[in-house]
Protein backbone atom coordinates (compact mmCIF):
# COMPACT_ATOMS: atom_id res chain seq x y z
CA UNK A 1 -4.58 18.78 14.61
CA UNK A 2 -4.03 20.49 18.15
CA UNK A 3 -1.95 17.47 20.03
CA UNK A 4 -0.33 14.23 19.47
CA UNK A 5 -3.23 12.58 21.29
CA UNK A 6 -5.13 13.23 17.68
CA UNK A 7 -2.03 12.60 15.90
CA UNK A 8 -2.31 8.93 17.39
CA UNK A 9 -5.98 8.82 16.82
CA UNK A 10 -5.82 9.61 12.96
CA UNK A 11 -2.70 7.58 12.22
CA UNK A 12 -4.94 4.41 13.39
CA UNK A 13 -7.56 5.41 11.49
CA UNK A 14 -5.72 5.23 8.61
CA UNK A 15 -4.62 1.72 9.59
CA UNK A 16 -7.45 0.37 10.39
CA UNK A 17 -8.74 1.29 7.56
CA UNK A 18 -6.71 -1.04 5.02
CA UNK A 19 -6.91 -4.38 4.17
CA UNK A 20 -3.68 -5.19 5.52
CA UNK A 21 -1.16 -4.95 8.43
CA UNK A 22 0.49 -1.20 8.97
CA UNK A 23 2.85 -0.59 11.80
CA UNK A 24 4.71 2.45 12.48
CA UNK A 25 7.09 4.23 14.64
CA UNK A 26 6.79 8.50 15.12
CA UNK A 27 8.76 10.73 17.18
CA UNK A 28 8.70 14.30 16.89
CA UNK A 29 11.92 16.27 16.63
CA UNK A 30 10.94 19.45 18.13
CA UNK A 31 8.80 17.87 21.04
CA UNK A 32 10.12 14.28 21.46
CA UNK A 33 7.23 13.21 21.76
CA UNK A 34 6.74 9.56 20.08
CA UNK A 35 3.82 7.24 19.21
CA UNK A 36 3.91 3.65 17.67
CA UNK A 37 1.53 1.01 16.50
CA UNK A 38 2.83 -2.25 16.85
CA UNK A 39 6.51 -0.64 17.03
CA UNK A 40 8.46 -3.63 18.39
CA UNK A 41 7.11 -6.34 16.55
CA UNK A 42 9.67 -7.81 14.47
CA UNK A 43 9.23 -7.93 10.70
CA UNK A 44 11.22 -7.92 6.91
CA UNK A 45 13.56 -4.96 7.32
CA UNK A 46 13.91 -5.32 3.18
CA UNK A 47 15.31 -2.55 1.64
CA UNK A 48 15.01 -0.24 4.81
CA UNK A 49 18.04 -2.22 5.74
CA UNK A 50 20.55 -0.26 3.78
CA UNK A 51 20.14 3.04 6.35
CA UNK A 52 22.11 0.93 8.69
CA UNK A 53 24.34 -0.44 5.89
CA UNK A 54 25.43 3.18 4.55
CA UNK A 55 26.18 4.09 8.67
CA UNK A 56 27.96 1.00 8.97
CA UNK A 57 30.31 2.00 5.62
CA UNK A 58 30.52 5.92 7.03
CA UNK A 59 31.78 3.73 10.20
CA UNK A 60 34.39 1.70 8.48
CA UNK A 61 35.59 4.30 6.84
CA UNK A 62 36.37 6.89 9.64
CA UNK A 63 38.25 3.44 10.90
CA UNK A 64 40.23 3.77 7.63
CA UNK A 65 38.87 0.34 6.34
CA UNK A 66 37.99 1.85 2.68
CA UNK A 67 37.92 5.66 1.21
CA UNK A 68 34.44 7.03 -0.19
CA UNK A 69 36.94 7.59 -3.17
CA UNK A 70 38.17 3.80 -3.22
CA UNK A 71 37.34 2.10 -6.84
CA UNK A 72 35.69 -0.65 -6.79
CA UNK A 73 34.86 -3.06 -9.69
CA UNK A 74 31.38 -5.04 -8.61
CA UNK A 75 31.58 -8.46 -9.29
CA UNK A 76 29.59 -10.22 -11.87
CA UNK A 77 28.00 -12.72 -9.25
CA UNK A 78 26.10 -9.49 -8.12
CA UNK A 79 24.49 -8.38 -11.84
CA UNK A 80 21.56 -11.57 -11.26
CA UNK A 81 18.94 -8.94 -9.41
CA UNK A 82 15.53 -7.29 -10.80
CA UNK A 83 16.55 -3.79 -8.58
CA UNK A 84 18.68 -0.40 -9.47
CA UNK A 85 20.50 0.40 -12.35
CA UNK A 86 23.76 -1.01 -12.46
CA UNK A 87 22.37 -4.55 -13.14
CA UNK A 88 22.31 -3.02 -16.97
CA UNK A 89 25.77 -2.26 -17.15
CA UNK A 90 28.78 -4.53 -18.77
CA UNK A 91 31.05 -6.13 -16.21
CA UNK A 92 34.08 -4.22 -15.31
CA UNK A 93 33.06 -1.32 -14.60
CA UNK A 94 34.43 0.80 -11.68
CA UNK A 95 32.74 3.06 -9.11
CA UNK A 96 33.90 5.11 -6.61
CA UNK A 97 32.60 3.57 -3.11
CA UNK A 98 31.15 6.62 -2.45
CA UNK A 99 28.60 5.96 -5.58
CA UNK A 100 27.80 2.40 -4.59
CA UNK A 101 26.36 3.89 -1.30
CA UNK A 102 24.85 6.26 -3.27
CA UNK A 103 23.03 4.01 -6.03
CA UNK A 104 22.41 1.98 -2.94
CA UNK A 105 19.93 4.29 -0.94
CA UNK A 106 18.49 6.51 -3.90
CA UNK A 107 17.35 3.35 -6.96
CA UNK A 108 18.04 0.84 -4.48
CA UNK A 109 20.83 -0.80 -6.41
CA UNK A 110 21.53 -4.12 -5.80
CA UNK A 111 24.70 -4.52 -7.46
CA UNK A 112 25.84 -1.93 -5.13
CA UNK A 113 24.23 -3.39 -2.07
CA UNK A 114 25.61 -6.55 -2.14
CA UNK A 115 29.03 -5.60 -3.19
CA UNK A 116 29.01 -3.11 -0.10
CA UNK A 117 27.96 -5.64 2.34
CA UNK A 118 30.42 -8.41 1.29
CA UNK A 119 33.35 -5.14 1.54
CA UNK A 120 31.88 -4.65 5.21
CA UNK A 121 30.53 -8.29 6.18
CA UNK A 122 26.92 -8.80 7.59
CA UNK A 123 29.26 -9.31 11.41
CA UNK A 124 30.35 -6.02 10.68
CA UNK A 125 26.95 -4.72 10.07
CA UNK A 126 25.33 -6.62 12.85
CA UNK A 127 27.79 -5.26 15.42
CA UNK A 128 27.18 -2.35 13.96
CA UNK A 129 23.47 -2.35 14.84
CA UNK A 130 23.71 -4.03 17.79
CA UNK A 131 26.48 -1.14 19.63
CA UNK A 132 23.69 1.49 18.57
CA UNK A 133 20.70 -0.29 20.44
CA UNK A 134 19.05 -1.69 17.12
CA UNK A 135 18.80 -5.13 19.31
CA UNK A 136 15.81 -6.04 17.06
CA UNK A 137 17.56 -5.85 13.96
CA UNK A 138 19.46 -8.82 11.91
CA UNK A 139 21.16 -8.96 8.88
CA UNK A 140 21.20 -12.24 7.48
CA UNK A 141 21.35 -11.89 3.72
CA UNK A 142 23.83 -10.03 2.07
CA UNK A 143 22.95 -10.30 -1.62
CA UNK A 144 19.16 -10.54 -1.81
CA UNK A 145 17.31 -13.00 -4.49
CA UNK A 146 14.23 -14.13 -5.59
CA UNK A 147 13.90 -16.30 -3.13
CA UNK A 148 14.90 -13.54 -0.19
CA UNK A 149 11.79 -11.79 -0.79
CA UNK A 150 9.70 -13.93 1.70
CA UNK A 151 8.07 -13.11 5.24
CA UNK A 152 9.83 -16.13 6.20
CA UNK A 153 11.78 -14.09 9.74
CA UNK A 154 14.13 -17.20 9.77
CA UNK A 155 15.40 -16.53 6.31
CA UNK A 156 15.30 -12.77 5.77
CA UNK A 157 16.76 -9.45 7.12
CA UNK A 158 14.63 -8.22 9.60
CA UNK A 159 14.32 -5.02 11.74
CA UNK A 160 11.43 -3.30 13.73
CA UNK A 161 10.07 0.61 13.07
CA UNK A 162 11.22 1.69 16.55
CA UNK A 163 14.50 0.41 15.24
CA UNK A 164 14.91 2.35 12.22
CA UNK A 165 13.35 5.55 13.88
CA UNK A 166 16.17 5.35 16.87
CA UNK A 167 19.08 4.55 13.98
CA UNK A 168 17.28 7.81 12.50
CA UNK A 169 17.24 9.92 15.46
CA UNK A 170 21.07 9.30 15.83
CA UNK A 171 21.69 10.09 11.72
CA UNK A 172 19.99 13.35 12.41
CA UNK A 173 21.49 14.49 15.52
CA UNK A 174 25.03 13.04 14.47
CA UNK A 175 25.18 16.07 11.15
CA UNK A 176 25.29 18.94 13.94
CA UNK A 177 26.71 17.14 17.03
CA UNK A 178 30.03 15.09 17.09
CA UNK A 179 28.70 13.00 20.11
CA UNK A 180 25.71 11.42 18.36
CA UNK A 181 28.90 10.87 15.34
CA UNK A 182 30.34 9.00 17.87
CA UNK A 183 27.63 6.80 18.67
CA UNK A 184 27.83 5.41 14.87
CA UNK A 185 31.51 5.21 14.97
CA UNK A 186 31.35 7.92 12.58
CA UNK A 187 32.20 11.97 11.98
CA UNK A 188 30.03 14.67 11.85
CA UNK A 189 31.25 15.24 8.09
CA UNK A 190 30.67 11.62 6.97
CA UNK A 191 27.00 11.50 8.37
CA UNK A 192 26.40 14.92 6.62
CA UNK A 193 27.34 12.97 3.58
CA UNK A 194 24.94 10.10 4.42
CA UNK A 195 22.29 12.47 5.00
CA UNK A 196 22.21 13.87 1.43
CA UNK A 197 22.24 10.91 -0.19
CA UNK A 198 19.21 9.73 1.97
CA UNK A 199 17.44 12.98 0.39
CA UNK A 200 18.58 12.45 -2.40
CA UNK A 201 16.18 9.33 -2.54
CA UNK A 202 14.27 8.61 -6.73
CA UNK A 203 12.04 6.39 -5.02
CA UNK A 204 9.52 9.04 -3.76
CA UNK A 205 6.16 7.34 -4.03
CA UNK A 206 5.27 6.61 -0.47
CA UNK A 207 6.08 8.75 2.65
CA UNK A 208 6.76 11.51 0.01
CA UNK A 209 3.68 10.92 -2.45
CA UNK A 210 1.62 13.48 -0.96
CA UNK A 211 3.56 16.08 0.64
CA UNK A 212 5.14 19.37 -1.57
CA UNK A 213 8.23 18.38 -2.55
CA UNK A 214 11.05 20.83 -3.48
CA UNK A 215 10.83 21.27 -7.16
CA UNK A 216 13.25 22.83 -10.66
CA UNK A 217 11.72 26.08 -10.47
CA UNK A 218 13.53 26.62 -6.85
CA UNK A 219 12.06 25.99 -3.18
CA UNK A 220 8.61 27.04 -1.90
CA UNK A 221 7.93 28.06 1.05
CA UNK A 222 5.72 25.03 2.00
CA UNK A 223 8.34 22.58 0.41
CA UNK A 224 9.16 19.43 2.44
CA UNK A 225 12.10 17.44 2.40
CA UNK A 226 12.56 13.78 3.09
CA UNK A 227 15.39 11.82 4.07
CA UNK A 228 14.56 7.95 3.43
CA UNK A 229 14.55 4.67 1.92
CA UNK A 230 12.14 2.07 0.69
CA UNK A 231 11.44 -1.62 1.23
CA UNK A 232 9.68 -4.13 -0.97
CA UNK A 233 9.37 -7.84 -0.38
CA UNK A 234 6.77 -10.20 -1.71
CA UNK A 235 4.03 -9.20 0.91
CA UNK A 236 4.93 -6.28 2.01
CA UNK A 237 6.57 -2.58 1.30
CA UNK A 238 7.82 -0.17 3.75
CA UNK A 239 9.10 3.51 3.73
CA UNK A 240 11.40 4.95 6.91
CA UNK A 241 12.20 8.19 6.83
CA UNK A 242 12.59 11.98 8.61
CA UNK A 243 10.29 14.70 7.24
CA UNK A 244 11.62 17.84 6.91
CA UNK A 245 8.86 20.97 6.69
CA UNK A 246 10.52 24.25 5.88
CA UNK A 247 8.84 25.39 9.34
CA UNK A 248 9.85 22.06 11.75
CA UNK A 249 12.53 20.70 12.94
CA UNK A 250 11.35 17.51 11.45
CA UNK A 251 9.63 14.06 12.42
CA UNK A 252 10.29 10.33 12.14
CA UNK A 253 8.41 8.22 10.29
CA UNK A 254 8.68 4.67 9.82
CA UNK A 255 5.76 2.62 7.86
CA UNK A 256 5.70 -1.15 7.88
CA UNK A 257 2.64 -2.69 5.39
CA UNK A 258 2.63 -6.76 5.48
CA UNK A 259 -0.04 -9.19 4.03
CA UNK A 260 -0.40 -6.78 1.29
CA UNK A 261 -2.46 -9.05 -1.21
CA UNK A 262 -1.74 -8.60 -4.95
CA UNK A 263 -5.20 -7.03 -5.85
CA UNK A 264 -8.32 -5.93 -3.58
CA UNK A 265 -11.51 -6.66 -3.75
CA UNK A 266 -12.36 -3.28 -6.07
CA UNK A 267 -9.29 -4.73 -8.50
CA UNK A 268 -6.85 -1.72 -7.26
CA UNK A 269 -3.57 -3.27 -7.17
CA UNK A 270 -1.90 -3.75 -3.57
CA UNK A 271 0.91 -1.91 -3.64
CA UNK A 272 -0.47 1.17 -4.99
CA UNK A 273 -2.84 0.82 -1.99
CA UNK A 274 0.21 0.70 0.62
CA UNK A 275 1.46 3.46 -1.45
CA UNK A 276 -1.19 5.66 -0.24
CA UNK A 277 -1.44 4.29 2.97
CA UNK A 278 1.95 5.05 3.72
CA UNK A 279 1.61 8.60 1.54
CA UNK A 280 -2.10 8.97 3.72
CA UNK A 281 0.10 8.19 7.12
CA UNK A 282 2.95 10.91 6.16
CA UNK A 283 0.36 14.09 5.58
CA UNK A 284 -0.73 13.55 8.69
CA UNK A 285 2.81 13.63 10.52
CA UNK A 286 2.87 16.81 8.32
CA UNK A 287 -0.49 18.52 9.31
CA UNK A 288 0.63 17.75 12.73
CA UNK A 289 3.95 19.96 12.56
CA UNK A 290 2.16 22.82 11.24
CA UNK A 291 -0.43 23.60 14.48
């Protein structure tokens, strides 16, 4: 692939070849070039939500709010959710704050994520957003249900991919350069912390699925990291994230699939289906970075 004019060409392709909504946001690191498909339209941020939610913590605490060594005990009203691990555990427990933003981003925890955003407050959060330019984005549920997992804009947290990918940008320029630290309120230290636990991420089966991933045996020389998090809702499932080949600076990519139905019409199951889209959508971001 010889130019981003092909880049956009293929990544439609691959959209319009589904049997359900994609939109995306791209921007290349090196180039800054960018491309999106239905970028601004506004849409269930689900689980992609907690990227701004970790920068708003690494925020409060360079403002001495909390300490990413603070123990906190999660409260009990939090266990009631179907995502992340610490729903299994017996009440009482304490975690370092640090490890609730952790469990957060990489298994999606729940317990964490709602005892995080009541510590911070979704005002917090949504001034938060709002001072970096995310003027798209709203956080209206702190603890998410059941009955949060709708398309319903009026009753869920919602965001756009161009969004995400400028939030992105500023988490990748902020590890090497104190001024984009600023912009989140934050130190260059603290958003090198936030950036390994977003690759740190166990939920690798979309933007990741078909790229080389670093493995036990050591890193290859075609590895690629990935720096994201996942979204699921009932309709839809999302992946934002920056792609890291061992040769590129890196690229943004954030994937948006809605009207996702529960089984096509050759009996594969949806979300296996956005799965690859999203995996399909990623390779190509790849391919791109290495012409």
């Amino acid at each position: 692939m010889s130019n981003i004019n092909e880049l956009n060409k293929s990544l439609n392709e691959i959209c319009e070849s589904q049997h359900f909504n994609v939109k995306w946001y791209f921007k290349d690191l090196k180039t800054g070039e960018s491309l999106d498909r239905n970028g601004d339209e506004i849409g269930p941020s689900a689980s992609t939500r907690k990227i701004s939610i970790l920068m708003a913590a690494m925020k409060a605490i360079h403002e001495g709010k909390i300490a990413l060594l603070d123990e906190i005990i999660p409260e009990e009203k939090y266990f009631g959710t179907n995502s992340g691990c610490f729903q299994h555990f017996l009440p009482g427990f304490k975690v370092k704050f640090q490890d609730l933003l952790t469990m957060m981003i990489i298994v999606s925890d729940n317990v964490s994520t709602g005892t995080v955003t009541e510590m911070l407050t979704l005002d917090y959060i949504n001034d938060f957003c709002k001072d970096i330019g995310m003027n798209r984005t709203n956080h209206r549920v702190g603890f998410p249900t059941g009955a949060d997992l709708t398309s319903d804009l009026n009753k869920v947290n919602s965001t756009t991919p161009n969004d995400v990918g400028l939030l992105l940008e500023i988490i990748h320029n902020s590890t090497s350069d104190q001024g984009a630290a600023n912009e989140l309120g934050s130190t260059m230290e603290l958003c090198n912390i936030a950036m390994e636990i977003l690759l740190s991420q166990k939920l690798n089966n979309r933007l990741p699925l078909k790229l080389a991933s670093p493995s036990a045996a050591g890193p290859k020389d075609n590895d690629v990291k990935v720096a994201h998090k996942t979204g699921s809702y009932q309709t839809g499932y999302s992946d934002s994230g920056i792609i890291y080949p061992s040769n590129h600076p890196g690229v943004i990519l954030c994937t948006y699939t809605d009207d996702v139905p529960q089984y096509l019409t050759n009996g594969d199951a949806g979300i296996y289906a956005a799965n690859n889209a999203m995996g399909s959508l990623a390779l190509e971001c790849y391919k791109y970075t290495q012409n």
